[in-house]
N, C-alpha and C. Protein backbone atom coordinates (compact mmCIF):
# COMPACT_ATOMS: atom_id res chain seq x y z
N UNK A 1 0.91 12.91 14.15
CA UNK A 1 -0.01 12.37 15.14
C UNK A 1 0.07 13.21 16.40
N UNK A 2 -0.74 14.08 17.23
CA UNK A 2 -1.18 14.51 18.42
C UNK A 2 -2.19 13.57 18.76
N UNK A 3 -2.06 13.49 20.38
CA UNK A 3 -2.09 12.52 21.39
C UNK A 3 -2.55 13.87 22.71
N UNK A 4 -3.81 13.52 23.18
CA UNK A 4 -4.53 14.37 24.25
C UNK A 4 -5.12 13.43 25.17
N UNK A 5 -4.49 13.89 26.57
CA UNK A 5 -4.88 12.55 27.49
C UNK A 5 -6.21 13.49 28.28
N UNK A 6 -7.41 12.65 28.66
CA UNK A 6 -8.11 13.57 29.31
C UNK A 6 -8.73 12.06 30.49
N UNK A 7 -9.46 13.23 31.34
CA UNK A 7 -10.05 11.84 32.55
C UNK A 7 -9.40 12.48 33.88
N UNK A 8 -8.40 12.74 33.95
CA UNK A 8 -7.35 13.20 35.46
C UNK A 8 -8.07 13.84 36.49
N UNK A 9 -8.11 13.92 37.29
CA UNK A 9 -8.28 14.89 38.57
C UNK A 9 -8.12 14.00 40.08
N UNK A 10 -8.76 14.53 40.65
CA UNK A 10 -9.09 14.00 42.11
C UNK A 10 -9.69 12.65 42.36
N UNK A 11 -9.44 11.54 42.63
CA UNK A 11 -10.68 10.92 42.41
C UNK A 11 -10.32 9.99 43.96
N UNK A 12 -10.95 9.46 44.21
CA UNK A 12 -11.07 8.98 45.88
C UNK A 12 -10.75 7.65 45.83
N UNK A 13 -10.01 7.75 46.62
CA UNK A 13 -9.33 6.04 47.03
C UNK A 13 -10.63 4.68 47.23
N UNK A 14 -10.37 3.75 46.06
CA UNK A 14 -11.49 3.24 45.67
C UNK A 14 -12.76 3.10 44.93
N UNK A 15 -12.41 4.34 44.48
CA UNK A 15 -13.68 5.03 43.65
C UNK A 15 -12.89 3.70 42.33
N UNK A 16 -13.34 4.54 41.16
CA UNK A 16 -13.04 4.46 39.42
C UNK A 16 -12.15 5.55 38.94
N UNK A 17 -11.42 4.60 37.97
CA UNK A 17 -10.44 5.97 37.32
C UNK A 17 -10.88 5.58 35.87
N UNK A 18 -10.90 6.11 34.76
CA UNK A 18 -10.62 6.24 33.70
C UNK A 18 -10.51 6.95 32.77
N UNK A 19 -8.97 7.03 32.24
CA UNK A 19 -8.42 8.02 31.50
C UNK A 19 -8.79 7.53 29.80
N UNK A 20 -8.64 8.56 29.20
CA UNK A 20 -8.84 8.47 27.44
C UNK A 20 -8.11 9.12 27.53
N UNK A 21 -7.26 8.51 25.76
CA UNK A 21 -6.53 9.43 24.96
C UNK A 21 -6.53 9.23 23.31
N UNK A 22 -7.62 10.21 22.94
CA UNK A 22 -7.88 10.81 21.87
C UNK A 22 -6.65 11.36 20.64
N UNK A 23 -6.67 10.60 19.39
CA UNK A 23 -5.23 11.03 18.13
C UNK A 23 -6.26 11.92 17.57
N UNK A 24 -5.33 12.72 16.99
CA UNK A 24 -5.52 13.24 16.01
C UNK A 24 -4.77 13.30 14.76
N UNK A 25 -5.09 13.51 13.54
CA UNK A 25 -4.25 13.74 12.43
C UNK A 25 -3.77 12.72 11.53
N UNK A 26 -4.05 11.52 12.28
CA UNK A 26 -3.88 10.25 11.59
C UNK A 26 -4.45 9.08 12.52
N UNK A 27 -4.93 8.24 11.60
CA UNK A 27 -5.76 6.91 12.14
C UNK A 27 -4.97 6.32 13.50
N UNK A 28 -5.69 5.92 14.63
CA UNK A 28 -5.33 5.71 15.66
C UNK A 28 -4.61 4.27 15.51
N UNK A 29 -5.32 3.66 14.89
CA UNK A 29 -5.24 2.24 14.15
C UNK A 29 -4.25 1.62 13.65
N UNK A 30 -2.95 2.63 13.61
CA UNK A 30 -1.85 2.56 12.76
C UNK A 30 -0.64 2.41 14.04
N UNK A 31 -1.35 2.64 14.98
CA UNK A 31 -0.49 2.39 15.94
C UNK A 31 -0.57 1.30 17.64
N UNK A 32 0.43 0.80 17.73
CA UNK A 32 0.45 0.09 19.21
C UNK A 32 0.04 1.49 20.09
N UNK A 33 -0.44 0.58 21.30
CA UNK A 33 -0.48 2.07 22.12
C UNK A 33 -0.11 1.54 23.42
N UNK A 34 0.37 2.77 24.01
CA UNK A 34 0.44 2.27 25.69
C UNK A 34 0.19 3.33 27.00
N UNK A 35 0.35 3.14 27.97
CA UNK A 35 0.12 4.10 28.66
C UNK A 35 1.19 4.02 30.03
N UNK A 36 2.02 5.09 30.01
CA UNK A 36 2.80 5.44 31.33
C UNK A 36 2.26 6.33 32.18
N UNK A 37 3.21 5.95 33.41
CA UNK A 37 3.22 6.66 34.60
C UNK A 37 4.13 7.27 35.36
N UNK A 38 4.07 8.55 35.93
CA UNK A 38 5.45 9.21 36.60
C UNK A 38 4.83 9.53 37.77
N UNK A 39 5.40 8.87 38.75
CA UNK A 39 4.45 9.31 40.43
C UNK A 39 5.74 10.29 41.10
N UNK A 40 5.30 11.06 41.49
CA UNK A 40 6.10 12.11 42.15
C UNK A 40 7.16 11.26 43.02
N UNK A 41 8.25 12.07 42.58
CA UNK A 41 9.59 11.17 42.64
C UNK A 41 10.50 9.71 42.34
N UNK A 42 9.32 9.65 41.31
CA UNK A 42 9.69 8.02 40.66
C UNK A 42 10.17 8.38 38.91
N UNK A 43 10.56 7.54 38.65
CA UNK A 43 11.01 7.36 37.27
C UNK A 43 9.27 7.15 36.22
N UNK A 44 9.49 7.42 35.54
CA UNK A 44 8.36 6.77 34.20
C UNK A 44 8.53 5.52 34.59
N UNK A 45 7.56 4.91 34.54
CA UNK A 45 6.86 3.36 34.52
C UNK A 45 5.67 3.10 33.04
N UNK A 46 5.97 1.99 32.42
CA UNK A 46 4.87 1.16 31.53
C UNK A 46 4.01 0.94 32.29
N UNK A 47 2.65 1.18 32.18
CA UNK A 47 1.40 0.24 32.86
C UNK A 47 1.07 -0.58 31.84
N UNK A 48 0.48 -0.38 30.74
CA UNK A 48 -0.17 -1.18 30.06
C UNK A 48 0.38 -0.87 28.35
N UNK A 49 -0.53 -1.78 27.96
CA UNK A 49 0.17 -1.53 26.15
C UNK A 49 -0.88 -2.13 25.38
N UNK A 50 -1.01 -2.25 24.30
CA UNK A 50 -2.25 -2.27 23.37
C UNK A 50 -2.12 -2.93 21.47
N UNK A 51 -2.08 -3.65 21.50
CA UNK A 51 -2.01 -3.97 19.52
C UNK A 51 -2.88 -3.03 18.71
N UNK A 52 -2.62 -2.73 17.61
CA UNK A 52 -3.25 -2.05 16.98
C UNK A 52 -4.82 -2.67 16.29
N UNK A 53 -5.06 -3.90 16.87
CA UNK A 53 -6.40 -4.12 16.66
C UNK A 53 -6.95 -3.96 17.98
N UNK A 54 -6.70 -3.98 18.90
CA UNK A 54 -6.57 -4.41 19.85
C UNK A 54 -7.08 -5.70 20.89
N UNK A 55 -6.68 -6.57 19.97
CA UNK A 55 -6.89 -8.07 20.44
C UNK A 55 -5.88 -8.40 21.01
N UNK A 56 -4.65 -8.01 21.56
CA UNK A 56 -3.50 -8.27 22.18
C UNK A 56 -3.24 -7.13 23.34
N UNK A 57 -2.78 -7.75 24.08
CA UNK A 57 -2.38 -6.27 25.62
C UNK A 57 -1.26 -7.03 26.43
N UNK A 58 -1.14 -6.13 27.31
CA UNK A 58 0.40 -6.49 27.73
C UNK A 58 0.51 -5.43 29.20
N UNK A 59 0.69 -6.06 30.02
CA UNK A 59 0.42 -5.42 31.27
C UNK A 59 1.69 -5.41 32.29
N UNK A 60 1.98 -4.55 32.94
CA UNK A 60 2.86 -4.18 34.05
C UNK A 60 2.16 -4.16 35.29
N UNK A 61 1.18 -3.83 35.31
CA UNK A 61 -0.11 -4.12 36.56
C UNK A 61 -1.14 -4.54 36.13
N UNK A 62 -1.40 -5.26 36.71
CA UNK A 62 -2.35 -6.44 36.24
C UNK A 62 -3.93 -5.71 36.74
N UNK A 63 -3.99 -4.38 37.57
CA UNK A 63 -4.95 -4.03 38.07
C UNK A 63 -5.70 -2.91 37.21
N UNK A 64 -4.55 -2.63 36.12
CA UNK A 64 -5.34 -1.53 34.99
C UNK A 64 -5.87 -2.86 33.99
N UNK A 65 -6.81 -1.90 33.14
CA UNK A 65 -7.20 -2.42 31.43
C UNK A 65 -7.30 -1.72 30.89
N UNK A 66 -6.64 -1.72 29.47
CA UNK A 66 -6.50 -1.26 28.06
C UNK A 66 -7.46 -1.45 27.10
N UNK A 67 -8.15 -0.35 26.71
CA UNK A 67 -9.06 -0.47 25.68
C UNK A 67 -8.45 0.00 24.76
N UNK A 68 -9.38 0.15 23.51
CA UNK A 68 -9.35 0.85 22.45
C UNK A 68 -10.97 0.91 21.54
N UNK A 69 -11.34 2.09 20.89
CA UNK A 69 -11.70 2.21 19.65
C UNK A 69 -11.78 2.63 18.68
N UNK A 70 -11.04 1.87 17.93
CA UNK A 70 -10.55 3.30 16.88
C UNK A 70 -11.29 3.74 16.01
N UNK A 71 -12.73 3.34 15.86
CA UNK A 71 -13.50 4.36 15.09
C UNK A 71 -13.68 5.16 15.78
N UNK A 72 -13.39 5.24 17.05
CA UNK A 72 -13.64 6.90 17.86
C UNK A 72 -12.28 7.46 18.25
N UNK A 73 -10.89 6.40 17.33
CA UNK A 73 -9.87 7.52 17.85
C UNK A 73 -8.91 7.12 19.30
N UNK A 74 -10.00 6.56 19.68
CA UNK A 74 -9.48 6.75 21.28
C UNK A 74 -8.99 5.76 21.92
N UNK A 75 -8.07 5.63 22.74
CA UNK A 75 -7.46 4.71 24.06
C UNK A 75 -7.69 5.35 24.74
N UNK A 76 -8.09 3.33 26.26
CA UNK A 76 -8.88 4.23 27.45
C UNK A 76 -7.52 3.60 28.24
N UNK A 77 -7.90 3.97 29.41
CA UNK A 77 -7.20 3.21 30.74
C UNK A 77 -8.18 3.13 31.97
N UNK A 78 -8.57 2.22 32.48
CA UNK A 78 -9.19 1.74 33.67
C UNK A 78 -8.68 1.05 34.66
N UNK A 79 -8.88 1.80 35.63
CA UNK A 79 -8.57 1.51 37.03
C UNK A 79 -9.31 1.28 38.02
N UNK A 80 -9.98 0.21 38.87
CA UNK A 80 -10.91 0.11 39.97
C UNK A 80 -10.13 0.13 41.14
N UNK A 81 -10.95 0.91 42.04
CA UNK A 81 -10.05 0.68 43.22
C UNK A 81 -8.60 1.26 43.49
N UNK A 82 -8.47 2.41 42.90
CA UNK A 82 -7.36 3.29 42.69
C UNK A 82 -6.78 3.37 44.57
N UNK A 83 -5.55 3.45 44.66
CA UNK A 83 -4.98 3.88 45.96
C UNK A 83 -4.03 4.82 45.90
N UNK A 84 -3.69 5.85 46.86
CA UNK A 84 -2.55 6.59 47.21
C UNK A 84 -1.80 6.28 45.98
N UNK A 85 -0.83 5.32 45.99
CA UNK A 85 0.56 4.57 45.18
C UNK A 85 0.06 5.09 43.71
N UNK A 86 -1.29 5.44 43.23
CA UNK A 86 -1.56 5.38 41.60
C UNK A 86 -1.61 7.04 40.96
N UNK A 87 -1.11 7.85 42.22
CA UNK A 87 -1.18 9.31 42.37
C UNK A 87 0.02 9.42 41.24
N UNK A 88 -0.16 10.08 40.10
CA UNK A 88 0.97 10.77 39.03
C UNK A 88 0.95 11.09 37.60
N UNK A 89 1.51 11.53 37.46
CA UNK A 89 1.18 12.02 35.60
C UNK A 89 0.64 10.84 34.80
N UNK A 90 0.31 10.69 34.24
CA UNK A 90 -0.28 9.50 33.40
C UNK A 90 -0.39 10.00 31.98
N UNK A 91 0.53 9.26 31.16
CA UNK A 91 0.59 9.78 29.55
C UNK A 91 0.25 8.06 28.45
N UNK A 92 -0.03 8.58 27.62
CA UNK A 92 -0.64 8.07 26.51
C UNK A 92 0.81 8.16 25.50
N UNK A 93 1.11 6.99 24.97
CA UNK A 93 2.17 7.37 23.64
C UNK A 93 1.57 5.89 23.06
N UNK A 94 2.32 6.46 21.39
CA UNK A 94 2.00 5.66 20.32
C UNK A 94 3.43 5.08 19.92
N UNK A 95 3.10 3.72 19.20
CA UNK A 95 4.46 2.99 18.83
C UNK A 95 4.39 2.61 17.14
N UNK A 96 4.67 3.37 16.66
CA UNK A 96 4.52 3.08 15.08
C UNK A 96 5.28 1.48 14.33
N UNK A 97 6.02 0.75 14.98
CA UNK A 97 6.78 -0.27 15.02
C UNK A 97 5.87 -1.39 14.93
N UNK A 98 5.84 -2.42 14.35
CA UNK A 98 4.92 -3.50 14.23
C UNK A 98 5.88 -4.45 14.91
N UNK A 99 5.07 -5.00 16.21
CA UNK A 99 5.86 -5.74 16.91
C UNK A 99 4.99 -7.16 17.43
N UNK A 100 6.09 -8.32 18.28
CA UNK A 100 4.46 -9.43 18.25
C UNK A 100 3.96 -9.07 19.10
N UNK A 101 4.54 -8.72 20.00
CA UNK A 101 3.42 -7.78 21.20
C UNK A 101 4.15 -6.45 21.66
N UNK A 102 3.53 -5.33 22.22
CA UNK A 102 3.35 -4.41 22.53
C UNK A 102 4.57 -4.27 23.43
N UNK A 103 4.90 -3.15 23.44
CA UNK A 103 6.14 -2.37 24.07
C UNK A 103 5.93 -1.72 25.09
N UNK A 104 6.13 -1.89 26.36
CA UNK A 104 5.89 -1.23 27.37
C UNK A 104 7.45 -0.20 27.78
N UNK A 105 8.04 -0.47 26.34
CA UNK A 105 9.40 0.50 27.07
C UNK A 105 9.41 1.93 26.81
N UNK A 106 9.37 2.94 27.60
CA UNK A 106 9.39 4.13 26.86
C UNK A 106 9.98 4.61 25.92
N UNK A 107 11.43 4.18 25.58
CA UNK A 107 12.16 4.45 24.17
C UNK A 107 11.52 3.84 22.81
N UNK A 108 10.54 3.08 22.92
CA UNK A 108 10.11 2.62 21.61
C UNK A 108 8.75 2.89 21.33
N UNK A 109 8.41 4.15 22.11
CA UNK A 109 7.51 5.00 21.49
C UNK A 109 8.29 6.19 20.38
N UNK A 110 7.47 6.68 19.72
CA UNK A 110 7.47 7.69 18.63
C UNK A 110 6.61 8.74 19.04
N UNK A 111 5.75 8.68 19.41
CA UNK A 111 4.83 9.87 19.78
C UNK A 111 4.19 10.32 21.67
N UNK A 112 3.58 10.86 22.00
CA UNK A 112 3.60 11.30 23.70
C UNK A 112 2.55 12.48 23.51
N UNK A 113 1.50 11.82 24.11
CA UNK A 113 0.86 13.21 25.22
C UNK A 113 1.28 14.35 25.80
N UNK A 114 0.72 14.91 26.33
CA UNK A 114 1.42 15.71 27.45
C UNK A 114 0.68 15.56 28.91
N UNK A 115 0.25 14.64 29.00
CA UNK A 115 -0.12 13.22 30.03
C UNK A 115 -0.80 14.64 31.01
N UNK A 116 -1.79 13.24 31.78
CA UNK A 116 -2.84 13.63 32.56
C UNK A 116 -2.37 13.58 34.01
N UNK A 117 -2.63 14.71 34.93
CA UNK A 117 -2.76 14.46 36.46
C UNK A 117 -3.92 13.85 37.04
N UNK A 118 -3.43 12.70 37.93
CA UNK A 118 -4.64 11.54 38.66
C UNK A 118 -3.97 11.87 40.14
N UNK A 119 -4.78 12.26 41.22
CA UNK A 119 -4.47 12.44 42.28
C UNK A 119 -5.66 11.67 42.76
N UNK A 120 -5.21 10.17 43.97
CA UNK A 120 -5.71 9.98 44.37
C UNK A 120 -6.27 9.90 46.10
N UNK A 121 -6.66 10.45 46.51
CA UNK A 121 -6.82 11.26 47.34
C UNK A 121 -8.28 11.21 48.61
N UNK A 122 -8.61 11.17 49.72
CA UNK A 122 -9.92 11.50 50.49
C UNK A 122 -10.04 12.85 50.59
């Protein structure tokens, strides 16, 4: 499974953010998903997390949402109203583990992006 995060750049305090991350090589479907964050000089953080239907989610900030569709492959992440504080790498990983809900811990992923830069910024 490869994992490609795209969406990142500049985007203005308040505007819209939303990141995708596109599998390849095997059905997206087969996996929980979630999405971290590393803000310059912070540790990795869970934001959000995802069931593999995705009728279940699981949140660390209540201000993102977790999509999915996996006939296109893809997990999104949405953000309204982005501020300063949401400025940092942002990665996509998969959890091959069937769990009752979703894992926001980084050790119980199996797979990783090579995560997107979101600078939020005037």
């Amino acid at each position: 499974l490869q994992l490609a995060e795209s969406g990142g750049g500049l985007v203005q305090p308040g505007g819209s953010l939303r990141l995708s991350c596109t599998a390849s090589g095997v059905p997206l479907g087969y996996y929980m998903m979630g999405w971290f964050r590393q803000a310059p000089g912070k540790e990795h953080e869970g934001i959000a997390c995802i069931s593999r239907s995705g009728d279940s989610t699981n949140y660390a900030d209540s201000r993102f949402t977790i999509f999915r569709d996996n006939t296109k492959n893809t997990v999104y992440l949405q953000l309204d109203k982005p501020t300063s504080e949401d400025t940092g790498v942002y990665y996509c990983a998969a959890d091959r583990t069937v769990r009752p809900l979703c894992s926001l811990a980084r050790s119980d992923m199996d797979y990783w992006g090579k995560g997107t830069l979101v600078t939020v910024s005037s």
